[in-house]
Protein backbone atom coordinates (compact mmCIF):
# COMPACT_ATOMS: atom_id res chain seq x y z
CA UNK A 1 14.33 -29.20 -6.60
CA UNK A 2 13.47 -28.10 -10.46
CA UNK A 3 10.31 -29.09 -9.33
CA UNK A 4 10.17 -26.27 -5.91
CA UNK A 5 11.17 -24.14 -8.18
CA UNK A 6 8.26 -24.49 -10.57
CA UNK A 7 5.10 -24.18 -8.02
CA UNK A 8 7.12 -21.07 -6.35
CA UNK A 9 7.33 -19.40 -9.97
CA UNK A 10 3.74 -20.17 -10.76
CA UNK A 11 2.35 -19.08 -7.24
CA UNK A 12 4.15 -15.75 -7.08
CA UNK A 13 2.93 -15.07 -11.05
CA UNK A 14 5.92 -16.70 -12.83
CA UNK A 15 8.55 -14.48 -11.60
CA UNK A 16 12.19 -16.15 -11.75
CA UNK A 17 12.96 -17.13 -7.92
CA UNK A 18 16.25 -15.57 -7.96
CA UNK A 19 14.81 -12.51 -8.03
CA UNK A 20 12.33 -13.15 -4.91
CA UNK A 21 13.66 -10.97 -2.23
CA UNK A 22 14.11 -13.31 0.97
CA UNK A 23 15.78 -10.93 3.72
CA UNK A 24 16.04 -7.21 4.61
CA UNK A 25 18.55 -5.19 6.47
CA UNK A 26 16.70 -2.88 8.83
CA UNK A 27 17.77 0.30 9.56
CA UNK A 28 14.94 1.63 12.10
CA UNK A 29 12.69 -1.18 13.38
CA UNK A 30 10.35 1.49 15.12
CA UNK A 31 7.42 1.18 12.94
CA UNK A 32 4.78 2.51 14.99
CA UNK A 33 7.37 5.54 15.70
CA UNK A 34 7.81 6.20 11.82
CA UNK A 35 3.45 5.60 11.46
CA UNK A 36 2.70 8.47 13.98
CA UNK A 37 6.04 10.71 12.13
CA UNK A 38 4.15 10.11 8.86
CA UNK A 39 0.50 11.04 10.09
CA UNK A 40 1.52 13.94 11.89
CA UNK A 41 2.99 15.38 8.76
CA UNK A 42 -0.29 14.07 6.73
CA UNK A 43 -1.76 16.48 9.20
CA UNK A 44 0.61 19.34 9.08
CA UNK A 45 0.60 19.98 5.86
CA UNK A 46 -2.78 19.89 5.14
CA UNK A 47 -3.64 16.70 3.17
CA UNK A 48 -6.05 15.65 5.50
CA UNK A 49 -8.39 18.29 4.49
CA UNK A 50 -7.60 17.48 0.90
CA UNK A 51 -8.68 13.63 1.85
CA UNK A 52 -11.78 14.71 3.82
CA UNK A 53 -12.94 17.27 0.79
CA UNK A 54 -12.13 14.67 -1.91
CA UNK A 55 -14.30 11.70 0.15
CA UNK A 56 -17.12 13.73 0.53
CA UNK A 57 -17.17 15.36 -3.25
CA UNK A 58 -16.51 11.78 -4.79
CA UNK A 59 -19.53 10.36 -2.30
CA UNK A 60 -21.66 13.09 -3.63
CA UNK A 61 -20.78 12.53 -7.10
CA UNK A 62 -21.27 8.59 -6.90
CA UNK A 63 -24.61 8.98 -5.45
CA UNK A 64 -25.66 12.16 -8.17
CA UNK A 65 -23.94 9.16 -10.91
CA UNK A 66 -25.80 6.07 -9.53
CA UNK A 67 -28.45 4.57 -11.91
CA UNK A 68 -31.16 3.01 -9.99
């Protein structure tokens, strides 16, 4: 067993293995429900403008940046 318990705590970067979290309680298995509640706010609010404007400024500025 001491063994197990070595090659777990080197594969998951020597964390102790009591502290490995095995099992969740879940409160509200709709995921896709809570994916669509989450994007629909992204859009709301206004952050997908924010995400557009910062891809196309940060594509712009990589390409003005590149040496070559």
């Amino acid at each position: 067993m001491n063994y197990f318990n070595d090659l777990i705590s080197q594969a998951l970067g020597n964390l102790p293995v009591n502290s490995i979290v095995l099992a969740q309680n879940i409160t509200n298995p709709d995921v896709v429900g809570q994916m669509a509640k989450t994007w629909n706010h992204f859009v709301q609010t206004g952050q997908i403008w924010a995400l557009l404007i910062g891809l196309v400024i940060g594509y712009i500025f990589r390409n003005l940046t590149k040496y070559g």
